[in-house]
PDB file of N, CA and C in Angstrom:
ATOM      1  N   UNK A   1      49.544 -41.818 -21.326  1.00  0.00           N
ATOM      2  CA  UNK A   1      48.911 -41.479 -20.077  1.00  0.00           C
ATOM      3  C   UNK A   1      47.497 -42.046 -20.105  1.00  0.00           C
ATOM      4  N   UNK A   2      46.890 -43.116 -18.886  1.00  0.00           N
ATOM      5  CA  UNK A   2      45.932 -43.242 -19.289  1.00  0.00           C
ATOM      6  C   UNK A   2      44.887 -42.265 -17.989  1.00  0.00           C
ATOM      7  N   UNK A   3      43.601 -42.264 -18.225  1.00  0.00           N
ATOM      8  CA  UNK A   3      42.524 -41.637 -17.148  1.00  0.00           C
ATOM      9  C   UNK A   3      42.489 -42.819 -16.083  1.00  0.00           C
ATOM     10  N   UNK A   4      42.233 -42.382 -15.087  1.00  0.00           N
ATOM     11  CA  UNK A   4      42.094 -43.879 -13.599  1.00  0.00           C
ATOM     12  C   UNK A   4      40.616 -43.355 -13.261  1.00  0.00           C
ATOM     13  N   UNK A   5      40.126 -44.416 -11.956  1.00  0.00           N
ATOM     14  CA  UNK A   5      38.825 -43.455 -11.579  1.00  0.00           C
ATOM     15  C   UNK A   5      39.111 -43.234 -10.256  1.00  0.00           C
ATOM     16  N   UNK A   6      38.582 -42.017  -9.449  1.00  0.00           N
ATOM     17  CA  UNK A   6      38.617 -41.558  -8.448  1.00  0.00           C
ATOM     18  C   UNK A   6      37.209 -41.609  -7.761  1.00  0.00           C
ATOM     19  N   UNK A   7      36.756 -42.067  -7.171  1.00  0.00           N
ATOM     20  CA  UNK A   7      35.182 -42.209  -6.541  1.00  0.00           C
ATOM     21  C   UNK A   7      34.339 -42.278  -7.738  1.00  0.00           C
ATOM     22  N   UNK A   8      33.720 -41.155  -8.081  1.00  0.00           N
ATOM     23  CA  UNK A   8      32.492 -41.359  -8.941  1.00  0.00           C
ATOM     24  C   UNK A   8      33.151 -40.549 -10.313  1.00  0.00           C
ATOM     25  N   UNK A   9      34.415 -39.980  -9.811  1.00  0.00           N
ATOM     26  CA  UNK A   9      34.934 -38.983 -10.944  1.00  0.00           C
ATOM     27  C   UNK A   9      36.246 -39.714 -12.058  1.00  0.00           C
ATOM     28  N   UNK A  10      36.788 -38.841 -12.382  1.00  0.00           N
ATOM     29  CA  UNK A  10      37.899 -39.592 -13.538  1.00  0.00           C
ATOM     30  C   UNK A  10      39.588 -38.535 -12.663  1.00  0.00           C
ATOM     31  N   UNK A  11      40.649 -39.716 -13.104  1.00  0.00           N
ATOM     32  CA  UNK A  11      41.695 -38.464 -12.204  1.00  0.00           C
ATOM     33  C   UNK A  11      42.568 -38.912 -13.871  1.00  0.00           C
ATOM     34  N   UNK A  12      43.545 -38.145 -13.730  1.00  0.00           N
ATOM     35  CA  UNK A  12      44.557 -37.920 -14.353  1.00  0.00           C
ATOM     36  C   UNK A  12      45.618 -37.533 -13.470  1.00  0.00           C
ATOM     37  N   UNK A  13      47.324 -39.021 -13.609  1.00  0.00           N
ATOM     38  CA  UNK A  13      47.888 -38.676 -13.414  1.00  0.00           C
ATOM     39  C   UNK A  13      48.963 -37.735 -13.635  1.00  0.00           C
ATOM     40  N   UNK A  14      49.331 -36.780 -12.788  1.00  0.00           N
ATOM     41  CA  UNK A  14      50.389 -35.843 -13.612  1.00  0.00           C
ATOM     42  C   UNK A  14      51.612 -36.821 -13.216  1.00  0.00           C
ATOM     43  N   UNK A  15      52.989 -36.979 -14.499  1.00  0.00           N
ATOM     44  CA  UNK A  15      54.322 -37.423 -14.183  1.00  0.00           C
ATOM     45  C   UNK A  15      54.962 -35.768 -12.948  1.00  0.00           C
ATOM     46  N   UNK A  16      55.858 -36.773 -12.552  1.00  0.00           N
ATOM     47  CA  UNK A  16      56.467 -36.064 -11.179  1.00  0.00           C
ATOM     48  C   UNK A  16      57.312 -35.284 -12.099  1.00  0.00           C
ATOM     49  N   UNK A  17      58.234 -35.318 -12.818  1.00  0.00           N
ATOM     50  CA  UNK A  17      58.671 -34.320 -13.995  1.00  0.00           C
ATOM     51  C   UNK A  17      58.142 -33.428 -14.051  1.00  0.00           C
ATOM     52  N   UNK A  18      57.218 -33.536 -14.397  1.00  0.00           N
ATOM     53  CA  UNK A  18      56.165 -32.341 -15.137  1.00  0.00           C
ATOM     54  C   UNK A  18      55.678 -31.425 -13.545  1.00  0.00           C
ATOM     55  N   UNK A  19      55.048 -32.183 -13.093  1.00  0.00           N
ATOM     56  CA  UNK A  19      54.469 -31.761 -11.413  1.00  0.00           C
ATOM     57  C   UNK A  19      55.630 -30.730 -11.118  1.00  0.00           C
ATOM     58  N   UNK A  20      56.994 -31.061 -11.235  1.00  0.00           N
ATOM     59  CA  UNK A  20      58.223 -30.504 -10.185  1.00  0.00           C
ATOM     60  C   UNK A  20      58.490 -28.984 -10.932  1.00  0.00           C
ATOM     61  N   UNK A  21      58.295 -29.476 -12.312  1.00  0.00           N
ATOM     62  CA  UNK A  21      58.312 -28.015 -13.718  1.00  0.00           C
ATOM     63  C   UNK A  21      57.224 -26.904 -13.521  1.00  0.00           C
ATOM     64  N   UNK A  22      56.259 -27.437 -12.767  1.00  0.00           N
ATOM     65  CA  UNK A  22      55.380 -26.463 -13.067  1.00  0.00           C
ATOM     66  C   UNK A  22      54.580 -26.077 -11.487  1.00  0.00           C
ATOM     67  N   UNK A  23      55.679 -26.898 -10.618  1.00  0.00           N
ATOM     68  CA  UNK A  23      55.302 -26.353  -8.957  1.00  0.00           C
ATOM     69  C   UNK A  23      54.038 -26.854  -8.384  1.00  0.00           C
ATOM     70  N   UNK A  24      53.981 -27.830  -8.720  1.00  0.00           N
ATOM     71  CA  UNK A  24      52.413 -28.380  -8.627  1.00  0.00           C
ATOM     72  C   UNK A  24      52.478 -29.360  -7.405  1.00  0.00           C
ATOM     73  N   UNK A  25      51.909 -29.382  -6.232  1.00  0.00           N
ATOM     74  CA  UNK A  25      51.872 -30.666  -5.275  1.00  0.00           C
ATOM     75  C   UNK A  25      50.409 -30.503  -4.728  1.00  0.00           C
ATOM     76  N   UNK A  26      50.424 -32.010  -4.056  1.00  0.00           N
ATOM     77  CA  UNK A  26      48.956 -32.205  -3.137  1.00  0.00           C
ATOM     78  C   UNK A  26      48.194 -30.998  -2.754  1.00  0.00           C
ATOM     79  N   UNK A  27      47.263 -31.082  -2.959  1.00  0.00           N
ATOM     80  CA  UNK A  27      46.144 -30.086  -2.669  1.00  0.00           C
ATOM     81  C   UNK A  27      46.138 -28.761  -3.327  1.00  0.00           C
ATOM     82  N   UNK A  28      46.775 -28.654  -3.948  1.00  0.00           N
ATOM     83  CA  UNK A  28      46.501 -27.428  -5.417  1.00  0.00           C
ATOM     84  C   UNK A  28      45.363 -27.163  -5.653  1.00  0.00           C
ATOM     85  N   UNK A  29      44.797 -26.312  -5.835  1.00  0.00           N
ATOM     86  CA  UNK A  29      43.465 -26.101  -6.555  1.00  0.00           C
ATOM     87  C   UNK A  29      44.128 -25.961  -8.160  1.00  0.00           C
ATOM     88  N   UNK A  30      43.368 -26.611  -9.141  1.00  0.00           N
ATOM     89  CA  UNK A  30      43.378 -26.427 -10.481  1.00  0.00           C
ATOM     90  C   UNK A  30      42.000 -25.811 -11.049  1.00  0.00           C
ATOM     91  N   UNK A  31      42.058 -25.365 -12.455  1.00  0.00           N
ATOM     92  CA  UNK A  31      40.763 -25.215 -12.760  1.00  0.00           C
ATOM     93  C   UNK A  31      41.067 -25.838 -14.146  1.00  0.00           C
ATOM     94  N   UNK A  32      39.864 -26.474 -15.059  1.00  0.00           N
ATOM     95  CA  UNK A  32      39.885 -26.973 -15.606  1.00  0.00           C
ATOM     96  C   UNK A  32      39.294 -26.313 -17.516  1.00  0.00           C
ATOM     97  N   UNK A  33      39.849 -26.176 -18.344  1.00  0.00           N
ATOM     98  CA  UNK A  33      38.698 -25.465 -19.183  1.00  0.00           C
ATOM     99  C   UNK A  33      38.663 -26.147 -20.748  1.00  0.00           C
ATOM    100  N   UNK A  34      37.822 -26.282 -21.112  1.00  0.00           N
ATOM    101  CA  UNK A  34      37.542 -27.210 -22.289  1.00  0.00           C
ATOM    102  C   UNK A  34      37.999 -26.252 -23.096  1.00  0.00           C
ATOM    103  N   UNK A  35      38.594 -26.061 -24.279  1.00  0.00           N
ATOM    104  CA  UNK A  35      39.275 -25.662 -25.350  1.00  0.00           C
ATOM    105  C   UNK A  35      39.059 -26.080 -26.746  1.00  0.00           C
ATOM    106  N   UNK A  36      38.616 -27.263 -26.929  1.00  0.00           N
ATOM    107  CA  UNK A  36      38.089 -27.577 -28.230  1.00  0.00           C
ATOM    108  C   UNK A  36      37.799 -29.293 -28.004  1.00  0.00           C
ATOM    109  N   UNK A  37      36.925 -29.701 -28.903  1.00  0.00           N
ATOM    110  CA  UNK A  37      36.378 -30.850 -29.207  1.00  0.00           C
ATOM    111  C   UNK A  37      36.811 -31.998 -28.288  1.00  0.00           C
ATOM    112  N   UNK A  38      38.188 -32.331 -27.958  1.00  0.00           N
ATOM    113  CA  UNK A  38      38.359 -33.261 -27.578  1.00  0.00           C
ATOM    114  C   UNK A  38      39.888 -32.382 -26.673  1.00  0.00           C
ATOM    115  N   UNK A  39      39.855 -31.043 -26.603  1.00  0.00           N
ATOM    116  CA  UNK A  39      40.909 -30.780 -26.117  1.00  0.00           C
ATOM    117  C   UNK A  39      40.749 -30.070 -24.660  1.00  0.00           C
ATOM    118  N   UNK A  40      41.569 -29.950 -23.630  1.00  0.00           N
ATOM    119  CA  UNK A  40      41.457 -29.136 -22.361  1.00  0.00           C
ATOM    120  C   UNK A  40      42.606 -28.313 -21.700  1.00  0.00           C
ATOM    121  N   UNK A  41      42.600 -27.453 -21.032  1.00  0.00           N
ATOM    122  CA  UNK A  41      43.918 -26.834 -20.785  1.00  0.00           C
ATOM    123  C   UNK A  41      43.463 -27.093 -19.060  1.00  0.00           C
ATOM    124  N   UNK A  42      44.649 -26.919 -18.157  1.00  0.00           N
ATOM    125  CA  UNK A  42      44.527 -27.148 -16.960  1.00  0.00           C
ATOM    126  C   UNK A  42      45.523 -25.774 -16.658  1.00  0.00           C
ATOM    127  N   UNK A  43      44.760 -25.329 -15.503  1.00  0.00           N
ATOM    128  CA  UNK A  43      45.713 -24.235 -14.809  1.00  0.00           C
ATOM    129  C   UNK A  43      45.459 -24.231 -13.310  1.00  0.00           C
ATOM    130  N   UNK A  44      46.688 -23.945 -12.644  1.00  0.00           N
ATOM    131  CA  UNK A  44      46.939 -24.043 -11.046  1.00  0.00           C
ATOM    132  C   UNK A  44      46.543 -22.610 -11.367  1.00  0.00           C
ATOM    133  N   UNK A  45      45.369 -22.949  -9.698  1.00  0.00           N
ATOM    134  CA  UNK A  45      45.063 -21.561  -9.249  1.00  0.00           C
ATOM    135  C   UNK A  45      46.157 -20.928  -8.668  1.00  0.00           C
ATOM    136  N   UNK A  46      46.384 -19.668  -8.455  1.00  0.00           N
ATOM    137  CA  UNK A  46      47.025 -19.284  -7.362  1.00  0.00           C
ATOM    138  C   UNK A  46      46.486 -18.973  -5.845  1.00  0.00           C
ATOM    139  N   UNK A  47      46.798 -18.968  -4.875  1.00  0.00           N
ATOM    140  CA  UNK A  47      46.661 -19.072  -3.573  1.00  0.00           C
ATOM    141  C   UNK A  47      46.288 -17.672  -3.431  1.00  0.00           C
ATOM    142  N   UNK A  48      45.628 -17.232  -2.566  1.00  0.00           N
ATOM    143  CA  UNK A  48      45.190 -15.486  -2.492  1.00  0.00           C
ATOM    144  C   UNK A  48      46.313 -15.357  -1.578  1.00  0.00           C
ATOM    145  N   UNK A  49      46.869 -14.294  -1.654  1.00  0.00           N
ATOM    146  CA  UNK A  49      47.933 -13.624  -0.570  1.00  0.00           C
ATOM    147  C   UNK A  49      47.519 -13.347   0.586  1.00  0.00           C
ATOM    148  N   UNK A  50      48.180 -13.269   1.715  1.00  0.00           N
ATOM    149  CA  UNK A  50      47.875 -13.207   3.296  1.00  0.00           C
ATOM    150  C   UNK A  50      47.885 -11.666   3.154  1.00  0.00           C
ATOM    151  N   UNK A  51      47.353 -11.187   3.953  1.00  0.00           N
ATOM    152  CA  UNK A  51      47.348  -9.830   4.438  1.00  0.00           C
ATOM    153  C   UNK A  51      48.844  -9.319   5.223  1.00  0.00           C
ATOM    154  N   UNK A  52      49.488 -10.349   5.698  1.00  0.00           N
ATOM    155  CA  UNK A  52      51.027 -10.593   6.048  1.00  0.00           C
ATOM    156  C   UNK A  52      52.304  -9.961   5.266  1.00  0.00           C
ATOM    157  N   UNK A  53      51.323 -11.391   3.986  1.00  0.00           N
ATOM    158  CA  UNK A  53      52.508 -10.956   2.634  1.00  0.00           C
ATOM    159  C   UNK A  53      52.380 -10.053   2.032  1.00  0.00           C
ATOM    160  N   UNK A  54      50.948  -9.569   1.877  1.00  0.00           N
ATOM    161  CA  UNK A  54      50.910  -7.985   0.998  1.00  0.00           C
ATOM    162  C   UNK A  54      51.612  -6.953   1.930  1.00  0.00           C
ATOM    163  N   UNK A  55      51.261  -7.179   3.090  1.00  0.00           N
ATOM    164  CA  UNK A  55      52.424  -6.005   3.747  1.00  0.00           C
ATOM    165  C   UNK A  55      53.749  -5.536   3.931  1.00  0.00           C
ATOM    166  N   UNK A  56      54.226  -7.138   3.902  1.00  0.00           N
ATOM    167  CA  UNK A  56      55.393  -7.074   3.439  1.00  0.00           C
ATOM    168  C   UNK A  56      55.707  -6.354   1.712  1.00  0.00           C
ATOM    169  N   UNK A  57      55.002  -7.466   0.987  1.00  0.00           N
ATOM    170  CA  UNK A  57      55.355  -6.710  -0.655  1.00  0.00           C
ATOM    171  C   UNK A  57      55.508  -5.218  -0.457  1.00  0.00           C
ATOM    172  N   UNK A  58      54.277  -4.101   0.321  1.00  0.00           N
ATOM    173  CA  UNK A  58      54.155  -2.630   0.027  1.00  0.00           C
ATOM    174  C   UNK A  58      55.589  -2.199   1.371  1.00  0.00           C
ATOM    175  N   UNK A  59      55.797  -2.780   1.939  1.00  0.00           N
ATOM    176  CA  UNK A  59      56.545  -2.399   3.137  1.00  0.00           C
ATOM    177  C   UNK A  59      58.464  -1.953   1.874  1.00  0.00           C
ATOM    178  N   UNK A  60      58.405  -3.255   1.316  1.00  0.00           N
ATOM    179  CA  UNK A  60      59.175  -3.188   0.378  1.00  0.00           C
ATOM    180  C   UNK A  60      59.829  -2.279  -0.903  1.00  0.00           C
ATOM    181  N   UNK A  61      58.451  -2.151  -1.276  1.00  0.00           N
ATOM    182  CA  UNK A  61      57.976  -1.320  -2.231  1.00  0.00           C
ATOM    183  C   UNK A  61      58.829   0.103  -1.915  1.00  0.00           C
ATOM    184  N   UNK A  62      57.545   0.285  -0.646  1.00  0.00           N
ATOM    185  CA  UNK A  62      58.463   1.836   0.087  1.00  0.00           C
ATOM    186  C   UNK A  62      59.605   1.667   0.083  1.00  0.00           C
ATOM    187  N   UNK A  63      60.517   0.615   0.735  1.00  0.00           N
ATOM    188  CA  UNK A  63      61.906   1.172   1.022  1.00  0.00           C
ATOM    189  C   UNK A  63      62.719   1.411  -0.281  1.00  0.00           C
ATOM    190  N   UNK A  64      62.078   0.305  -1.432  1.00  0.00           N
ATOM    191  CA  UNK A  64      62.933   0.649  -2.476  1.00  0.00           C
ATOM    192  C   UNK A  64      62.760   2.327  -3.320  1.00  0.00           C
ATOM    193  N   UNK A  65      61.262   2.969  -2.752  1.00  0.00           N
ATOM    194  CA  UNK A  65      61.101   3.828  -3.804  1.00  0.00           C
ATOM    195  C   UNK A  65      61.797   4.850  -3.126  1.00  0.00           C
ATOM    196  N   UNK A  66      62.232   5.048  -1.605  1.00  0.00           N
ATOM    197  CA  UNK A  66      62.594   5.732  -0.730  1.00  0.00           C
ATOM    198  C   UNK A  66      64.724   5.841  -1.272  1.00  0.00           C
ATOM    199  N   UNK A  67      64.817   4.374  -1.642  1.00  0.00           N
ATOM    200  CA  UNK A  67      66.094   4.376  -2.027  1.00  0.00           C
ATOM    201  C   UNK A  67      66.518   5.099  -3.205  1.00  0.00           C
ATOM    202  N   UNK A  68      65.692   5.739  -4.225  1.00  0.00           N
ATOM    203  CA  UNK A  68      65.663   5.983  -5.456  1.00  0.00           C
ATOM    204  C   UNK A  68      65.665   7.587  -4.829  1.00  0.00           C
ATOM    205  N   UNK A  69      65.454   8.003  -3.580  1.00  0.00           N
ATOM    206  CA  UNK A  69      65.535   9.729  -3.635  1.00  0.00           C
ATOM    207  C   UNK A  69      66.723  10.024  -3.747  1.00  0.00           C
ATOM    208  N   UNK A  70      66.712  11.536  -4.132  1.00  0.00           N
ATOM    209  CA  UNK A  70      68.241  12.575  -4.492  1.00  0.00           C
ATOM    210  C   UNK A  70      67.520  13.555  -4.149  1.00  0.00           C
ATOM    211  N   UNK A  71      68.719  14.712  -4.175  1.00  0.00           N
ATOM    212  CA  UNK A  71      68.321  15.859  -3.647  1.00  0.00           C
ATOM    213  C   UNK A  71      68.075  16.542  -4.714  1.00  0.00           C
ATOM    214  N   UNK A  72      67.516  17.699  -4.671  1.00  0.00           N
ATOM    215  CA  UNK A  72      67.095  18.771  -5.867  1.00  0.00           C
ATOM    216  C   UNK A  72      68.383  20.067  -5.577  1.00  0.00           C
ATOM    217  N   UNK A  73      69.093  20.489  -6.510  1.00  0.00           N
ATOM    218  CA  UNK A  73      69.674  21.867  -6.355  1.00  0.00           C
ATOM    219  C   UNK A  73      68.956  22.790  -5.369  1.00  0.00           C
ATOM    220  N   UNK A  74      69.449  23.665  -4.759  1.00  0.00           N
ATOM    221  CA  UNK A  74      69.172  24.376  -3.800  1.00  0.00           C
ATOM    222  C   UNK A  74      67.971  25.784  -4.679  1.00  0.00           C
ATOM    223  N   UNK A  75      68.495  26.248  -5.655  1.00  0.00           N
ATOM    224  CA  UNK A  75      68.223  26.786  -6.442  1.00  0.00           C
ATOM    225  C   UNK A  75      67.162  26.139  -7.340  1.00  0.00           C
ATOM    226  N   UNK A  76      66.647  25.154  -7.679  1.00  0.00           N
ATOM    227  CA  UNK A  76      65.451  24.875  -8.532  1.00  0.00           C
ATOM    228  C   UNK A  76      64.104  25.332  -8.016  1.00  0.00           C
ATOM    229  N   UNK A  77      63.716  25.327  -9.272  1.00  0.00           N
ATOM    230  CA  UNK A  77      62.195  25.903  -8.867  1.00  0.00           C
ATOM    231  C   UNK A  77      61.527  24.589  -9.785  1.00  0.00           C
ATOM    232  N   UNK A  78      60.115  24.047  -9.506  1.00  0.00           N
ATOM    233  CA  UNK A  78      59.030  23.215 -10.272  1.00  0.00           C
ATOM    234  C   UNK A  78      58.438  24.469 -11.580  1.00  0.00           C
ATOM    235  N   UNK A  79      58.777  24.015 -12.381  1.00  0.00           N
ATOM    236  CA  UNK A  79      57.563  24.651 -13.502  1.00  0.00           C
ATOM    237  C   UNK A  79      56.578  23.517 -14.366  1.00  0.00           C
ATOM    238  N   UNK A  80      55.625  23.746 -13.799  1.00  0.00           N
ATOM    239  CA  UNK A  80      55.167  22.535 -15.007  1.00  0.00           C
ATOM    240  C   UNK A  80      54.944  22.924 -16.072  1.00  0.00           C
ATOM    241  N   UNK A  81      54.476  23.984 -16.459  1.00  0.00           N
ATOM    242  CA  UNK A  81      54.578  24.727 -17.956  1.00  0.00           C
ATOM    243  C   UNK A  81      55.768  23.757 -18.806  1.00  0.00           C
ATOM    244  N   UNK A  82      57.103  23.388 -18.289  1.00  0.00           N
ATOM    245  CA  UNK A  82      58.174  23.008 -18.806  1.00  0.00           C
ATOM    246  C   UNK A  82      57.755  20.962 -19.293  1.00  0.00           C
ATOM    247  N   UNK A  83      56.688  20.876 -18.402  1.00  0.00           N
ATOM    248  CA  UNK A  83      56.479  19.413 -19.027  1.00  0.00           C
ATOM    249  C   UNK A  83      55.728  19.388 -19.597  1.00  0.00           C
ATOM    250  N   UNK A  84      55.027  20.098 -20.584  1.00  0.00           N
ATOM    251  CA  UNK A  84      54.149  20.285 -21.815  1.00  0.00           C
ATOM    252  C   UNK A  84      54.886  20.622 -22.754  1.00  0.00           C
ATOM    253  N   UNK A  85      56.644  21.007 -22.537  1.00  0.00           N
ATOM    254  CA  UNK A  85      56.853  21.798 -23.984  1.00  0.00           C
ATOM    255  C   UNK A  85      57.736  20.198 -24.538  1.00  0.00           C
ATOM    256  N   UNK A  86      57.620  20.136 -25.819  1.00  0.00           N
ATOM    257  CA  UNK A  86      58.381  19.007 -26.152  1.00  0.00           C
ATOM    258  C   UNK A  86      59.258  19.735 -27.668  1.00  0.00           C
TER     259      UNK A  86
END
């Protein structure tokens, strides 16, 4: 792999292999971080979530935790005394 130049800066091409493995296309934000002497790690930012999609995620959330109810015996009582004894 060699470095190319990009205006005043240096680019590195990524192979399309690699790009397709790791979800990477045009306009990504990356960040870049030096690691040792001559070494660097690269990581794709992630995108901040829409206020859309988080609503959806919690909208979700609920229905699944809603799916997880059962009923209690007619007859039970709560003691919490009983979740301290082991």
């Amino acid at each position: 792999m060699k470095i190319g130049k990009s205006g005043k800066g240096l680019a590195i091409r990524i192979p399309a292999a690699i790009a397709k493995k790791l979800n990477l296309n045009p306009g990504d934000e990356m960040q870049i971080t030096v690691t040792g002497r001559q070494k660097f790690e690269v990581c794709k930012l992630e995108k901040p979530e829409s206020d859309a999609d988080r609503m959806k995620k919690r909208l979700e959330a609920i229905e699944q935790i809603r799916s997880m109810r059962f009923a209690l015996p007619a007859d039970y009582v709560f003691n919490r005394n009983e979740i301290y004894k082991l």
